[in-house]
C-alpha atoms as a PDB file:
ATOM      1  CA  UNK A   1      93.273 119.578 111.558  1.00  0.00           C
ATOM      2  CA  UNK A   2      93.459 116.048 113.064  1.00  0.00           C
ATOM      3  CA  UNK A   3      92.598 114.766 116.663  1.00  0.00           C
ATOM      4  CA  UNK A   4      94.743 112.276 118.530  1.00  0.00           C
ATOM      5  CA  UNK A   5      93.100 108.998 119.434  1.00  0.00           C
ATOM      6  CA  UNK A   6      94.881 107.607 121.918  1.00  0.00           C
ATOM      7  CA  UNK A   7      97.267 109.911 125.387  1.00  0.00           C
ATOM      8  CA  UNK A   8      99.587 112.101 123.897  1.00  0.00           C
ATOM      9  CA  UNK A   9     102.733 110.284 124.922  1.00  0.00           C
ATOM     10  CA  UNK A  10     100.962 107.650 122.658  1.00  0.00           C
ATOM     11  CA  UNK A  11     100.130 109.771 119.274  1.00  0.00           C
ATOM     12  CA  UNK A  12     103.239 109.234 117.372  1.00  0.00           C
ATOM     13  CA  UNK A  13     101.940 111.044 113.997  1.00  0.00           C
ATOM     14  CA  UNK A  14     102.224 114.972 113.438  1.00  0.00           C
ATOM     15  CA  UNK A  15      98.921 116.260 114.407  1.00  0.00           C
ATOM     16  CA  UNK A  16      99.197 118.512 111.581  1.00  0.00           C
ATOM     17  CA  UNK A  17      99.404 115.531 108.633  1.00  0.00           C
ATOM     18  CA  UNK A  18      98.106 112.699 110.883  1.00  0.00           C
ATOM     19  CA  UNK A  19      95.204 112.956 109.107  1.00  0.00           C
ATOM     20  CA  UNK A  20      96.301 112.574 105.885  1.00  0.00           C
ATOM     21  CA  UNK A  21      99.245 110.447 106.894  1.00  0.00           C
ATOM     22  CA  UNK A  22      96.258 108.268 107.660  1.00  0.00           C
ATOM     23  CA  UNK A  23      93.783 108.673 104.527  1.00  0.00           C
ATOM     24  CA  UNK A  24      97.065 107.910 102.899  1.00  0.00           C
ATOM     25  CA  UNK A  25      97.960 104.616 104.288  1.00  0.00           C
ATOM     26  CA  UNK A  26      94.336 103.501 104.399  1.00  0.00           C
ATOM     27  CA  UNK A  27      93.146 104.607 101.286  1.00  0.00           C
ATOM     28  CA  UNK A  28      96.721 102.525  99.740  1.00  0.00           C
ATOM     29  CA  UNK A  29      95.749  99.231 101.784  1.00  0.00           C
ATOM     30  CA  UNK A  30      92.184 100.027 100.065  1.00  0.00           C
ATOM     31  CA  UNK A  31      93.683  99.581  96.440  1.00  0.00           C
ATOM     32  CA  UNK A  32      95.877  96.721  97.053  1.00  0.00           C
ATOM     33  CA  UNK A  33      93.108  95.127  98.824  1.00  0.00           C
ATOM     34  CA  UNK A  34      90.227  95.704  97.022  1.00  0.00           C
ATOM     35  CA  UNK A  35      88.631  95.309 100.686  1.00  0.00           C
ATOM     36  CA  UNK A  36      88.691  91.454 100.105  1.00  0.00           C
ATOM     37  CA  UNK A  37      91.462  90.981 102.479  1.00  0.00           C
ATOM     38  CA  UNK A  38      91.285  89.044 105.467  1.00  0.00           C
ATOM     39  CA  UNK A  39      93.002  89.992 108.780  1.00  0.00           C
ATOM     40  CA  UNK A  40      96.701  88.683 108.249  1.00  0.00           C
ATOM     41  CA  UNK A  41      96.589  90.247 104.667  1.00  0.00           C
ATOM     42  CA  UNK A  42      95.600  93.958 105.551  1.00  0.00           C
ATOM     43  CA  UNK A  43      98.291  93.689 108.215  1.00  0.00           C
ATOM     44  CA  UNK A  44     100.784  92.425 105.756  1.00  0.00           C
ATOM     45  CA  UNK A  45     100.032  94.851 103.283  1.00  0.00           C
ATOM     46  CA  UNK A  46     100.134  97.831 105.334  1.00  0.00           C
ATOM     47  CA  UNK A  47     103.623  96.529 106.313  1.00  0.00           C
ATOM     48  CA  UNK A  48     104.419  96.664 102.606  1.00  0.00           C
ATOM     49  CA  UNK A  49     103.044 100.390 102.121  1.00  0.00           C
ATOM     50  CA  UNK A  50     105.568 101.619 104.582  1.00  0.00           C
ATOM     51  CA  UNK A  51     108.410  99.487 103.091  1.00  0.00           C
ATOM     52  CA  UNK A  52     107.442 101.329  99.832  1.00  0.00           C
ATOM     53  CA  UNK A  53     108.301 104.593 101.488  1.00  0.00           C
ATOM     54  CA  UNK A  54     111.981 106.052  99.709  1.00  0.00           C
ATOM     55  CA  UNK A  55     112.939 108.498 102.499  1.00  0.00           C
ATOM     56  CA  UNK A  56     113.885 106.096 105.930  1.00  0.00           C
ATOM     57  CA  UNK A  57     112.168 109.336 108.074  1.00  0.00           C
ATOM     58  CA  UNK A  58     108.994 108.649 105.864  1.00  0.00           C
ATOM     59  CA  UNK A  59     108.838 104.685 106.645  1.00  0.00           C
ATOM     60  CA  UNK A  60     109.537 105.654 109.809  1.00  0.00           C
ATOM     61  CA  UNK A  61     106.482 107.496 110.254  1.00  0.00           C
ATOM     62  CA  UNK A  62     104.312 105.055 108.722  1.00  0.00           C
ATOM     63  CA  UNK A  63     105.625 102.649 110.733  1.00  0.00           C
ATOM     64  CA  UNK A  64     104.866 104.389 114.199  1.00  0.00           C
ATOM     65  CA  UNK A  65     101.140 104.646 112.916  1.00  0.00           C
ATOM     66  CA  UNK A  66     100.963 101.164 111.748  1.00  0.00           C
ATOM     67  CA  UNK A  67     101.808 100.388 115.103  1.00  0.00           C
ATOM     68  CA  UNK A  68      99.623 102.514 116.858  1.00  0.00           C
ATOM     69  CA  UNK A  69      96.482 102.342 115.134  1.00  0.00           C
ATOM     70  CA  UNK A  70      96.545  98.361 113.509  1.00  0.00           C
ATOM     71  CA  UNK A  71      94.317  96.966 115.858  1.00  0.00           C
ATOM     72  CA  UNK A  72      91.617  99.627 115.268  1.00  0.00           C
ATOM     73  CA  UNK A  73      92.458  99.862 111.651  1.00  0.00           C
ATOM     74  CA  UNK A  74      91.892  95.489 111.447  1.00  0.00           C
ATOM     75  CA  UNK A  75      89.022  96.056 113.186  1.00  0.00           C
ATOM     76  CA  UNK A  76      87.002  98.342 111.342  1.00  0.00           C
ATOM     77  CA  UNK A  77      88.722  98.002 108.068  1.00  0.00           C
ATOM     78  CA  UNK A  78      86.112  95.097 106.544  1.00  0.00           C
ATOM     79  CA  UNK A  79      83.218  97.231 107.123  1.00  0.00           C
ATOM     80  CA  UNK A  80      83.431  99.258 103.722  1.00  0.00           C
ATOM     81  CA  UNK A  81      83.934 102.048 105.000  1.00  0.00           C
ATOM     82  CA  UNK A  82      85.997 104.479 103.170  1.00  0.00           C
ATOM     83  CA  UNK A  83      89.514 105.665 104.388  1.00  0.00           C
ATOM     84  CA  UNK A  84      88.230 109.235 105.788  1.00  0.00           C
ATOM     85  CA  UNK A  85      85.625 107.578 107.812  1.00  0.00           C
ATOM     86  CA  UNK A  86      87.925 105.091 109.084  1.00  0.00           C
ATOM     87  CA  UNK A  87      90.101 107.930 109.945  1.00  0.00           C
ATOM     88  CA  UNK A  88      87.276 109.888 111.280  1.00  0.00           C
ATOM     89  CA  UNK A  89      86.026 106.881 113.361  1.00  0.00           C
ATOM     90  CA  UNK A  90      89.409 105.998 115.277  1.00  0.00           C
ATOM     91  CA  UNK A  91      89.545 109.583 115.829  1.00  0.00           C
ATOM     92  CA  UNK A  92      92.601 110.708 113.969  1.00  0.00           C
ATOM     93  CA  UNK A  93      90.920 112.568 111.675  1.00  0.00           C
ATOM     94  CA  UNK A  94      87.907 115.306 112.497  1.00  0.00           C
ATOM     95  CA  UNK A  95      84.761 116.185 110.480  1.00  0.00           C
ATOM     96  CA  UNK A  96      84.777 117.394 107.588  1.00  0.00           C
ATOM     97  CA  UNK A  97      83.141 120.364 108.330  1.00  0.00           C
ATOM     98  CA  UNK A  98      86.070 120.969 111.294  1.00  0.00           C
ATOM     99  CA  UNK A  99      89.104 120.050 108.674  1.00  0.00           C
ATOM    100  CA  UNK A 100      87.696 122.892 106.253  1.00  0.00           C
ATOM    101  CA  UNK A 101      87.523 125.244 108.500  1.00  0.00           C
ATOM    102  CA  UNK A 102      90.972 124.925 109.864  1.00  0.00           C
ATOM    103  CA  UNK A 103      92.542 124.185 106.929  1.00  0.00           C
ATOM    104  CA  UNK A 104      92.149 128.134 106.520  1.00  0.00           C
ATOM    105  CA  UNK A 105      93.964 128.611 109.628  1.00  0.00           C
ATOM    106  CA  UNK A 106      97.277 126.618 109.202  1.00  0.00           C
ATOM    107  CA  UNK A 107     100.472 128.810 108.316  1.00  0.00           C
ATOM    108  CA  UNK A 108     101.750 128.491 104.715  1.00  0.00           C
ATOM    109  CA  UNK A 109     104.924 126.998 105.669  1.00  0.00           C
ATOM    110  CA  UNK A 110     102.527 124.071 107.203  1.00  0.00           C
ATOM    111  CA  UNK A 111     101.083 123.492 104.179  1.00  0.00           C
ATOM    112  CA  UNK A 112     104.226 123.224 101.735  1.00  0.00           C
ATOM    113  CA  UNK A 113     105.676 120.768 104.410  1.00  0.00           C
ATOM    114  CA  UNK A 114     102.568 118.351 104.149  1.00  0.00           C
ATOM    115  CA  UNK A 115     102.065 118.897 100.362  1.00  0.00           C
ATOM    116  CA  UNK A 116     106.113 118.244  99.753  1.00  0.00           C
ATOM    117  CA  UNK A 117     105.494 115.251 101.991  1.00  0.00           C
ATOM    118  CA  UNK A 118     102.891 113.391 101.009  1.00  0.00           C
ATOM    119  CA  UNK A 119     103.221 114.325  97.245  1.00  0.00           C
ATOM    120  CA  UNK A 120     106.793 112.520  97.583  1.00  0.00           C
ATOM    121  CA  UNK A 121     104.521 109.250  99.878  1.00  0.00           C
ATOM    122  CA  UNK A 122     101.959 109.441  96.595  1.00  0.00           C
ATOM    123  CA  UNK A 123     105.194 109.442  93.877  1.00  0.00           C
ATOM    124  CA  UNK A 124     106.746 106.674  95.634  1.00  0.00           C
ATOM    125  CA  UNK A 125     104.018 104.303  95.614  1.00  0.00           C
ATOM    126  CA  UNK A 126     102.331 104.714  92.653  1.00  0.00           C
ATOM    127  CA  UNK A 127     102.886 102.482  89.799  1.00  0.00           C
ATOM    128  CA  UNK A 128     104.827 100.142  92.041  1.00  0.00           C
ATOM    129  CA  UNK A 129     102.854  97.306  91.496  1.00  0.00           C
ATOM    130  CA  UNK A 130     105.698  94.637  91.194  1.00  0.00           C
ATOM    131  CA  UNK A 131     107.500  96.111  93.686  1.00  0.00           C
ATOM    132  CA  UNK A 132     104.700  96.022  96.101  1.00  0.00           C
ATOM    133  CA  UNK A 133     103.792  92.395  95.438  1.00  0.00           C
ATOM    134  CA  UNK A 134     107.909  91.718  96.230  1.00  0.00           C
ATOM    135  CA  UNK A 135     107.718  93.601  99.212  1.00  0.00           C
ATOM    136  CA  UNK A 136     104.719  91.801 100.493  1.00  0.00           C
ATOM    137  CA  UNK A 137     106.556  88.344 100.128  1.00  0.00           C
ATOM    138  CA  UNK A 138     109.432  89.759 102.010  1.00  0.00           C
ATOM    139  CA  UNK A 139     106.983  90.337 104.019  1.00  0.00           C
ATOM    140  CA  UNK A 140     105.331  87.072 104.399  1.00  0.00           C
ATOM    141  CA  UNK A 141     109.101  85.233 104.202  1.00  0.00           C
ATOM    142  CA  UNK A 142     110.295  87.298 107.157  1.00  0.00           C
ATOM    143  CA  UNK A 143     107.568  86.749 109.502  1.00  0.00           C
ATOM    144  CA  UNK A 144     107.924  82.765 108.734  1.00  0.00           C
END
């Protein structure tokens, strides 16, 4: 389903939901955003995504990705593109054409795990506006 970007000793997400792990996170950072951001804001709020996170193995996760993929993520993030062709274009995420045919390949067990995980990612953060904002000024407070 998803191809690592960087050495394997490097790719910290499950291959199996790195992809969406990563639509996810970007396609979050796109809302709070409104892609109007600059550099210190995008990294701040993708910060606050993962704080948003309720299970610590979650956050966790989100974290390790932040930190492996930020720089590319800052980088290409301004260019409008949207979150699957980010994904697509730092690599941790293949084709569409390549993710439907797989998909049809992965075990059934697979797929409960990534649908019970990211449907609990989605519940979390939606409708957390207030909560998000406080989070981001955490955020900002802790890095002063």
């Amino acid at each position: 389903l998803c191809k690592p970007a960087v050495i394997l000793e490097q790719q910290v997400v499950d291959n199996t939901a790195g992809c969406a792990l990563c639509e996810y996170i970007i396609g979050e950072l796109d809302v709070y955003l409104n892609q109007k951001g600059n550099r210190d804001s995008i990294e701040h709020a993708l910060e606050a995504v993962c704080d948003m996170m309720s299970s610590s193995t979650s956050k966790r996760k989100c974290q390790e990705f932040v930190d492996t993929y930020i720089n590319m993520i800052l980088d290409t993030f301004t260019d409008g593109m949207t979150p699957k062709e980010l994904c697509q274009l730092i690599y941790i995420c293949q084709n569409v054409d390549a993710q439907t045919q797989e998909i049809g390949f992965q075990s059934q067990n697979q797929c409960k795990i990534c649908d019970g995980i990211f449907t609990e990612i989605y519940e979390d953060v939606l409708d957390k506006e207030e909560e998000i904002k406080e989070a981001l000024r955490n955020v900002c407070y802790a890095v002063l």
